[in-house]
N, C-alpha and C. Protein backbone atom coordinates (compact mmCIF):
# COMPACT_ATOMS: atom_id res chain seq x y z
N UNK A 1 -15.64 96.61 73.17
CA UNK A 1 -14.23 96.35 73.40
C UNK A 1 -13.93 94.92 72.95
N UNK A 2 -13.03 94.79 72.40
CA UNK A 2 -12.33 93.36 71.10
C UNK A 2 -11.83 92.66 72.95
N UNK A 3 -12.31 91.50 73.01
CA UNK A 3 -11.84 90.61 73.93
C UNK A 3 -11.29 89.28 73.04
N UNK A 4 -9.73 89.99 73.68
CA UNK A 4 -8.72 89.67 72.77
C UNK A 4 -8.64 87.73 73.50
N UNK A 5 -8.38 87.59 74.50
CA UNK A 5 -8.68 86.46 75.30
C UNK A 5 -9.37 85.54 74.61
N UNK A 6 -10.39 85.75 74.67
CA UNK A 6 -11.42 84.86 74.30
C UNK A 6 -11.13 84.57 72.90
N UNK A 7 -11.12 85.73 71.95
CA UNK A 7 -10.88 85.17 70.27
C UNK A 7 -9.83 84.26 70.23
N UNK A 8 -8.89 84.57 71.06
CA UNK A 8 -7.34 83.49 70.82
C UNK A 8 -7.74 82.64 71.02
N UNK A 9 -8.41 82.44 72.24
CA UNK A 9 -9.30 80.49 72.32
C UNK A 9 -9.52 79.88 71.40
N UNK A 10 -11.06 81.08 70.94
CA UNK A 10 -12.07 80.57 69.86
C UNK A 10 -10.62 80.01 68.67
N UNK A 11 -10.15 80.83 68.26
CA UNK A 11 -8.91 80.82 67.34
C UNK A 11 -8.29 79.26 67.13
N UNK A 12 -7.60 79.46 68.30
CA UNK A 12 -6.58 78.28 68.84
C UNK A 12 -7.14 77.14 68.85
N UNK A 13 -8.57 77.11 69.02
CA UNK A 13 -9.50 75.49 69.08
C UNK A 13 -9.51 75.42 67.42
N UNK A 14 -9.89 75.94 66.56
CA UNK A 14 -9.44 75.58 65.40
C UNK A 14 -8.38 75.26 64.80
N UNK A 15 -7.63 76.25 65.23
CA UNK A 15 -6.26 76.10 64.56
C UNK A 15 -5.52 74.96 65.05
N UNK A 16 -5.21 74.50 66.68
CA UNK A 16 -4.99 73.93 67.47
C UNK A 16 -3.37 74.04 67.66
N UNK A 17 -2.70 73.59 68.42
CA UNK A 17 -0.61 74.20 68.62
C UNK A 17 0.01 73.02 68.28
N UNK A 18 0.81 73.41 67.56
CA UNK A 18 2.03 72.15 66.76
C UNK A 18 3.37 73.19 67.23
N UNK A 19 4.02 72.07 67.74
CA UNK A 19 5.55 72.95 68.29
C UNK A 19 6.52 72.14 67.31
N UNK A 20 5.81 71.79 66.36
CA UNK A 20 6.80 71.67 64.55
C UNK A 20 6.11 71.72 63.71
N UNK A 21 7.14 72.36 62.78
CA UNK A 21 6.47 72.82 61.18
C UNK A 21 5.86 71.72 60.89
N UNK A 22 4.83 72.02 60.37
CA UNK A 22 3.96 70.90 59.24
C UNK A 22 3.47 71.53 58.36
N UNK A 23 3.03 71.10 57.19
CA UNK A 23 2.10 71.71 55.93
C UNK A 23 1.00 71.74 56.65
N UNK A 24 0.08 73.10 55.85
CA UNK A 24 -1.14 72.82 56.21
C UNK A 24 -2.03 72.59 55.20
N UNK A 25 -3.95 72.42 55.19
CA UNK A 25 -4.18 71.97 53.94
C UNK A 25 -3.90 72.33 52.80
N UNK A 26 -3.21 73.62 52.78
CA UNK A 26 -3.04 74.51 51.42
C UNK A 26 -1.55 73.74 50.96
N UNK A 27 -0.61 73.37 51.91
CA UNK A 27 0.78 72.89 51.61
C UNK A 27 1.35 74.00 51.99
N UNK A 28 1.44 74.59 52.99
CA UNK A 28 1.79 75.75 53.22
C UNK A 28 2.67 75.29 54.57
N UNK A 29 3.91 75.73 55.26
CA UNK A 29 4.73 75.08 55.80
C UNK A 29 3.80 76.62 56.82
N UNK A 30 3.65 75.76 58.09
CA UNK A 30 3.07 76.54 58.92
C UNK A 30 3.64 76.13 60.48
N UNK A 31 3.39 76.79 61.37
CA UNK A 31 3.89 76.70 62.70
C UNK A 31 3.34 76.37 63.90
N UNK A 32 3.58 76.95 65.34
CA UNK A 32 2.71 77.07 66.46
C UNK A 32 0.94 76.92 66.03
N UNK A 33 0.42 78.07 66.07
CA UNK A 33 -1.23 78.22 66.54
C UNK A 33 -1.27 78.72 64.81
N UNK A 34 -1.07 78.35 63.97
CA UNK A 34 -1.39 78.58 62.72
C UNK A 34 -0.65 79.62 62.21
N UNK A 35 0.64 79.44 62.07
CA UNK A 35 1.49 80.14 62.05
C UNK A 35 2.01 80.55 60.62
N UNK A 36 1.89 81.11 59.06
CA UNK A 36 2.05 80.80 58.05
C UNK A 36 3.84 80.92 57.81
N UNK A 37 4.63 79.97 57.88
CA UNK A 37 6.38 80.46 57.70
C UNK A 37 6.49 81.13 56.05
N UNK A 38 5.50 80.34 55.11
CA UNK A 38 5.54 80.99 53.66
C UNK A 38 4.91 82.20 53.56
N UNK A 39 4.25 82.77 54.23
CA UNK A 39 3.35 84.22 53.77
C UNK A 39 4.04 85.10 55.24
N UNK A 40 4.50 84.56 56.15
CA UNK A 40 4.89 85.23 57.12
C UNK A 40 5.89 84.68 58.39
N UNK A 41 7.21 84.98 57.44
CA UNK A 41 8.60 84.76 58.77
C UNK A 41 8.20 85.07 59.58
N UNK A 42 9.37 84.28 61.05
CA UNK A 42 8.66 84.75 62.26
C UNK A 42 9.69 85.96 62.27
N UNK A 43 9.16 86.52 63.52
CA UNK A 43 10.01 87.91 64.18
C UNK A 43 11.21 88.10 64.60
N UNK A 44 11.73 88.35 64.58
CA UNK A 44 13.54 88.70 64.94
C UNK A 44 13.15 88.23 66.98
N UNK A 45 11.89 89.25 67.21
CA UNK A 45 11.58 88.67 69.04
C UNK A 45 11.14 86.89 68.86
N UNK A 46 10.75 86.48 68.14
CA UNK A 46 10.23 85.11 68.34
C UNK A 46 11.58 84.57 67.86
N UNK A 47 12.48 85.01 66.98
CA UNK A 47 14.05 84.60 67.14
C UNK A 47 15.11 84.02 67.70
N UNK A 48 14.88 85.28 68.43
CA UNK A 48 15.32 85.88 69.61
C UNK A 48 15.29 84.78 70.62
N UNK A 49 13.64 84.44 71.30
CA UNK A 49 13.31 83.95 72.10
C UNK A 49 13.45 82.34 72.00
N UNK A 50 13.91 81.82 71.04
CA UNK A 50 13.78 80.67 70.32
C UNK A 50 15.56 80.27 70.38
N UNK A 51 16.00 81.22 70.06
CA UNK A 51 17.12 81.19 70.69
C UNK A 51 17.91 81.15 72.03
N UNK A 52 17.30 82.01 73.17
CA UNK A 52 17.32 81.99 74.43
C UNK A 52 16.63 80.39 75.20
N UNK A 53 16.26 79.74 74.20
CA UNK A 53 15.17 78.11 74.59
C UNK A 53 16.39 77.79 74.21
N UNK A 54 17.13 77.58 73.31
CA UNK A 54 18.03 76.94 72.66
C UNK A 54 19.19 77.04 73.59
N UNK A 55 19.83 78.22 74.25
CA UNK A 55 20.61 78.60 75.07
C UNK A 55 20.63 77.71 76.29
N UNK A 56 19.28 77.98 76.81
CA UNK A 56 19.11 77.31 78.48
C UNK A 56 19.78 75.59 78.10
N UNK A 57 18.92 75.11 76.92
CA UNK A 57 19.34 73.75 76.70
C UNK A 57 20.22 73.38 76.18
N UNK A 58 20.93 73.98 75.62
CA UNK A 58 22.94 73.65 75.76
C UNK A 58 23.53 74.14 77.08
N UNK A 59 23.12 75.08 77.93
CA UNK A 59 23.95 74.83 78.93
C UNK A 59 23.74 73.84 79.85
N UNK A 60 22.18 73.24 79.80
CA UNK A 60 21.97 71.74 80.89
C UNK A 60 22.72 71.40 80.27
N UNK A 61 22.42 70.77 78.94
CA UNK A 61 23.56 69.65 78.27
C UNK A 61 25.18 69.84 78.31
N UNK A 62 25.73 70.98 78.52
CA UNK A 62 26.86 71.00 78.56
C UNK A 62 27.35 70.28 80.70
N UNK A 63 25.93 71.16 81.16
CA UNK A 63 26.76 70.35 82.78
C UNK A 63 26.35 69.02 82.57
N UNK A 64 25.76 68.51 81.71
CA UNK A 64 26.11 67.11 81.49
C UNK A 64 27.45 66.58 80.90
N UNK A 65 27.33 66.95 80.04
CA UNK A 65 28.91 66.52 79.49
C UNK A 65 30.02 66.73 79.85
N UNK A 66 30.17 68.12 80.52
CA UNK A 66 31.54 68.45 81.57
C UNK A 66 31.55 68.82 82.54
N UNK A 67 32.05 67.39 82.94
CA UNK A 67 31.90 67.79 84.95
C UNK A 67 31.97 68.90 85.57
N UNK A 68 32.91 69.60 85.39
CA UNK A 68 33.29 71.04 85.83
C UNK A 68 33.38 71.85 84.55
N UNK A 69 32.37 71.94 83.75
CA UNK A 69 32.34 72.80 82.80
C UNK A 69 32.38 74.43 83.52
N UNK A 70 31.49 74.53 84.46
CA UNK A 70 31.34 76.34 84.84
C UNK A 70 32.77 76.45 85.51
N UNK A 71 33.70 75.40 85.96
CA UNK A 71 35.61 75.65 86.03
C UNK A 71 36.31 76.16 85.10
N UNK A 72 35.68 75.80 83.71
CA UNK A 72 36.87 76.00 82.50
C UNK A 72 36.86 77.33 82.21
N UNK A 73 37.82 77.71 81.79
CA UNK A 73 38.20 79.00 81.22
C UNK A 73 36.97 79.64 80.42
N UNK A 74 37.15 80.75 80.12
CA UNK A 74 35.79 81.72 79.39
C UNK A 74 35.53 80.91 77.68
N UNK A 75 37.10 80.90 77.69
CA UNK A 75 37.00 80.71 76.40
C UNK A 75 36.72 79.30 75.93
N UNK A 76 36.85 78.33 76.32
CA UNK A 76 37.13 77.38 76.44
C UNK A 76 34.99 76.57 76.94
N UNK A 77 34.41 77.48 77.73
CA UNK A 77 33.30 77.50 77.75
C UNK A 77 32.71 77.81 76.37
N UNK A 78 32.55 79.32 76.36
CA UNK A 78 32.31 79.31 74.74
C UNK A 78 32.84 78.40 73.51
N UNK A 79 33.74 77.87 73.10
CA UNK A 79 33.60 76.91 72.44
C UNK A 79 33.32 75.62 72.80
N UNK A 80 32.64 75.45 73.64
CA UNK A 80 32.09 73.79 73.99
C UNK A 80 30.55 74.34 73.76
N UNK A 81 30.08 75.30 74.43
CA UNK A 81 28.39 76.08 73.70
C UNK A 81 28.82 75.92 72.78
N UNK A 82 29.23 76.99 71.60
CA UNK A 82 29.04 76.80 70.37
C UNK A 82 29.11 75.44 69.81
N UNK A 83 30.08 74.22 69.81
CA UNK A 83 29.96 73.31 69.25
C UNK A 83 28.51 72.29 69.89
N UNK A 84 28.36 72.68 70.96
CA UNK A 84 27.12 71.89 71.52
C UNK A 84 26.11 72.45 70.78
N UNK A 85 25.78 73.45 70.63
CA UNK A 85 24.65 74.42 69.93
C UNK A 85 25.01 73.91 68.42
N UNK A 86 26.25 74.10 67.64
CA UNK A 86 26.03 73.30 66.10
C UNK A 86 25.53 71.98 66.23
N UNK A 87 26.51 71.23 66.79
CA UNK A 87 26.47 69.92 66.51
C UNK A 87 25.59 68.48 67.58
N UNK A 88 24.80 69.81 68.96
CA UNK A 88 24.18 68.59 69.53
C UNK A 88 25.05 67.91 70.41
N UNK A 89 24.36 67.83 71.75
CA UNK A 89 25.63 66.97 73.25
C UNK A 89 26.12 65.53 72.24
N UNK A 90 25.17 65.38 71.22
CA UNK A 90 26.01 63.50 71.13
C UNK A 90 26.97 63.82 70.19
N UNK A 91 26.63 65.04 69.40
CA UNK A 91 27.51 64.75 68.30
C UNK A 91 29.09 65.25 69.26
N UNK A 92 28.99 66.30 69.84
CA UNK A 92 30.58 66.62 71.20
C UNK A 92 30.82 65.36 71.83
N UNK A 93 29.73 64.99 72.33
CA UNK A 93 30.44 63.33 73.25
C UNK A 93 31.24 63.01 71.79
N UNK A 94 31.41 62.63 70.64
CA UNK A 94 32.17 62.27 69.74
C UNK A 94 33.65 62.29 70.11
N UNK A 95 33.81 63.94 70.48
CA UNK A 95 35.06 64.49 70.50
C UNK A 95 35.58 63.96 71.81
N UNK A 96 35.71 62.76 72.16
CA UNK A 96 36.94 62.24 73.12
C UNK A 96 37.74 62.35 74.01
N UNK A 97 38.39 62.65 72.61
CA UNK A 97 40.18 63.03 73.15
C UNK A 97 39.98 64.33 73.15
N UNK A 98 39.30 65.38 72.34
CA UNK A 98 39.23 66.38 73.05
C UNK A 98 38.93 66.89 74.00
N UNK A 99 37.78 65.76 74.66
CA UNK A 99 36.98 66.09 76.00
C UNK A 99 38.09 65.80 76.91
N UNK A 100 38.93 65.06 76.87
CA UNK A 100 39.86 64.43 77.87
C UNK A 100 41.04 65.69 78.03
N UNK A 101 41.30 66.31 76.52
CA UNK A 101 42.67 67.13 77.01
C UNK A 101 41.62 68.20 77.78
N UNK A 102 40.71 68.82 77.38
CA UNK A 102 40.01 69.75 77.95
C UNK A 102 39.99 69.31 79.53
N UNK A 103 39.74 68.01 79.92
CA UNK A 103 39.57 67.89 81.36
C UNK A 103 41.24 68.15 82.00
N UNK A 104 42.05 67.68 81.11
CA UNK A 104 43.31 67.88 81.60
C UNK A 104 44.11 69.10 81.62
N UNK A 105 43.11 70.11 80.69
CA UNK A 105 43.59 71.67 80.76
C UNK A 105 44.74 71.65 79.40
N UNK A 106 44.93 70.34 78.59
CA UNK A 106 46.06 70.35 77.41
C UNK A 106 44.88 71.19 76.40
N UNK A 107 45.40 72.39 76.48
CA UNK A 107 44.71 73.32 75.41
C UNK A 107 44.87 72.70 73.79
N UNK A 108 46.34 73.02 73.47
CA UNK A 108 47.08 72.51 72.11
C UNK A 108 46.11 71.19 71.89
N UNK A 109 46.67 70.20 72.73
CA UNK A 109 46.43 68.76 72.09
C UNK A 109 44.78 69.09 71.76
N UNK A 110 43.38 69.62 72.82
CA UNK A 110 42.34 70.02 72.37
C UNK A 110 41.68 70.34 70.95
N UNK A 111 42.60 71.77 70.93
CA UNK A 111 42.73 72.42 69.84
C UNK A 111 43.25 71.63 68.34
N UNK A 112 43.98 70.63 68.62
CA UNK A 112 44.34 69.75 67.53
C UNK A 112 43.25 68.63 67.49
N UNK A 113 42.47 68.20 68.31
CA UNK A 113 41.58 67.25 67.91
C UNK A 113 40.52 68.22 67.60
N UNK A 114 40.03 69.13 67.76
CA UNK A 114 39.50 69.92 67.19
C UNK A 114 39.26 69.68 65.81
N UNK A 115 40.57 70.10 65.52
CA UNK A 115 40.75 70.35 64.36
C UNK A 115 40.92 69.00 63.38
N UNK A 116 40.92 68.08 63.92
CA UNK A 116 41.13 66.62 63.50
C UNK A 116 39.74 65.94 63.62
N UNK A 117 39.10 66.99 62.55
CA UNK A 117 37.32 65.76 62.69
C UNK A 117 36.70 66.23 61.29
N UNK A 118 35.49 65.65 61.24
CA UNK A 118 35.01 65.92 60.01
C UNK A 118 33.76 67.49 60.25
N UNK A 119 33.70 68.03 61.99
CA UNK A 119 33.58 69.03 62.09
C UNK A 119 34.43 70.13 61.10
N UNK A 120 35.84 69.82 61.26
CA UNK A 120 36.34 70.43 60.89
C UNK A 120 36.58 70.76 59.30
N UNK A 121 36.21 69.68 58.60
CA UNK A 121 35.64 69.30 57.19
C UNK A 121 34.67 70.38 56.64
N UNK A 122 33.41 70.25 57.64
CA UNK A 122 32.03 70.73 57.05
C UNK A 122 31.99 72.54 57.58
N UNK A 123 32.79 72.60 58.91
CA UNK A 123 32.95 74.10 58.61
C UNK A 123 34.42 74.55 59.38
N UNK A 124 35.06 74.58 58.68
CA UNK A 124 36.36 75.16 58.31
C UNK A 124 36.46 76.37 59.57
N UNK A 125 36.12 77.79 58.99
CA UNK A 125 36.38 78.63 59.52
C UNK A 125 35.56 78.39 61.13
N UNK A 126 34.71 77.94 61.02
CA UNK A 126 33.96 78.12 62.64
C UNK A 126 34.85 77.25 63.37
N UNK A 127 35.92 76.30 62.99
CA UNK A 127 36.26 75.19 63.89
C UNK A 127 37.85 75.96 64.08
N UNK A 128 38.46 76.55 63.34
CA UNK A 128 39.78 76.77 63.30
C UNK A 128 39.58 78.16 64.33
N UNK A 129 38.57 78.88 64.22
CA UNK A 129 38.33 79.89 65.19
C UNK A 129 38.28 79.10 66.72
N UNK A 130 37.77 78.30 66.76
CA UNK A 130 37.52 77.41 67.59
C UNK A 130 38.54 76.97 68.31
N UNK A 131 39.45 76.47 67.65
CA UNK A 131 40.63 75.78 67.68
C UNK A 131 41.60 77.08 68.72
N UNK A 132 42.05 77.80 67.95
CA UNK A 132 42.39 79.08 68.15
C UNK A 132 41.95 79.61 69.55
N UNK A 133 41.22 79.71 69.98
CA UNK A 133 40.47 79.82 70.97
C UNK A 133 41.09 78.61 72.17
N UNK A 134 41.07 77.75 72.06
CA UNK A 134 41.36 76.81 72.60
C UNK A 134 42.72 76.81 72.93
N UNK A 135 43.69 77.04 72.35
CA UNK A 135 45.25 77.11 72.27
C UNK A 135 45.41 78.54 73.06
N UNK A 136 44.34 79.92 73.33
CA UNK A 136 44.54 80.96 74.11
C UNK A 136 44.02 80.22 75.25
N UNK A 137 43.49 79.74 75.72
CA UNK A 137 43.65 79.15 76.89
C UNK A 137 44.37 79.09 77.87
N UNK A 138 44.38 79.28 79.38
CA UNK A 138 45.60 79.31 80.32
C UNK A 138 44.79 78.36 81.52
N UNK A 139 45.91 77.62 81.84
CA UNK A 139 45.19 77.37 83.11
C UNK A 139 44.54 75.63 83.24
């Protein structure tokens, strides 16, 4: 019987775990426990799961950034994730005056600083959806 346990050890002591891409001696952009990204993408589940890591840590970062973020509207949540998830809690601390109408519930004015950045430059359609979103707002 293949004692699967033990080979991953034996394995893993060679290979050893990098939680970032690096070349390996071949120049081969490789991963985790010897992971090849050029001879073998990861899995839609390692995706997946990589994504759900990504998830948990925009929503700490978001109850950092807005006091009463789990208060705000649905929608209005979802676009503060999504822009936290593009652009990173520092690059949103940027947005200001948007953080301010958002605390004040001014959807519009939001939705116009939104739309008044160089977010809005580099992707167009994701920010005006965004925007949009923001202006359905009640409350």
């Amino acid at each position: 019987m293949l004692n699967r346990t033990a080979i991953a050890e034996y394995v893993k002591k060679h290979e050893g775990l990098r939680t970032s891409p690096y070349l390996d001696t071949e120049g081969k952009l490789t991963i985790g426990i010897g992971h090849c990204l050029d001879t073998k993408p990861i899995s839609t589940r390692t995706a997946l799961s990589l994504f759900e890591d990504d998830c948990m840590d925009v929503e700490r970062d978001l109850t950092k950034l807005v006091y009463d973020f789990d208060k705000l509207p649905d929608r209005a949540q979802m676009v503060l994730f999504d822009m936290v998830f593009q652009l990173g809690p520092g690059g949103v601390q940027g947005f200001k005056k948007m953080l301010l109408a958002i605390q004040e519930r001014d959807w519009d004015k939001a939705a116009d600083e939104c739309l008044d950045s160089k977010y809005h430059r580099q992707t167009p359609s994701r920010c005006e959806e965004n925007a949009q979103m923001l202006r359905s707002c009640k409350g």
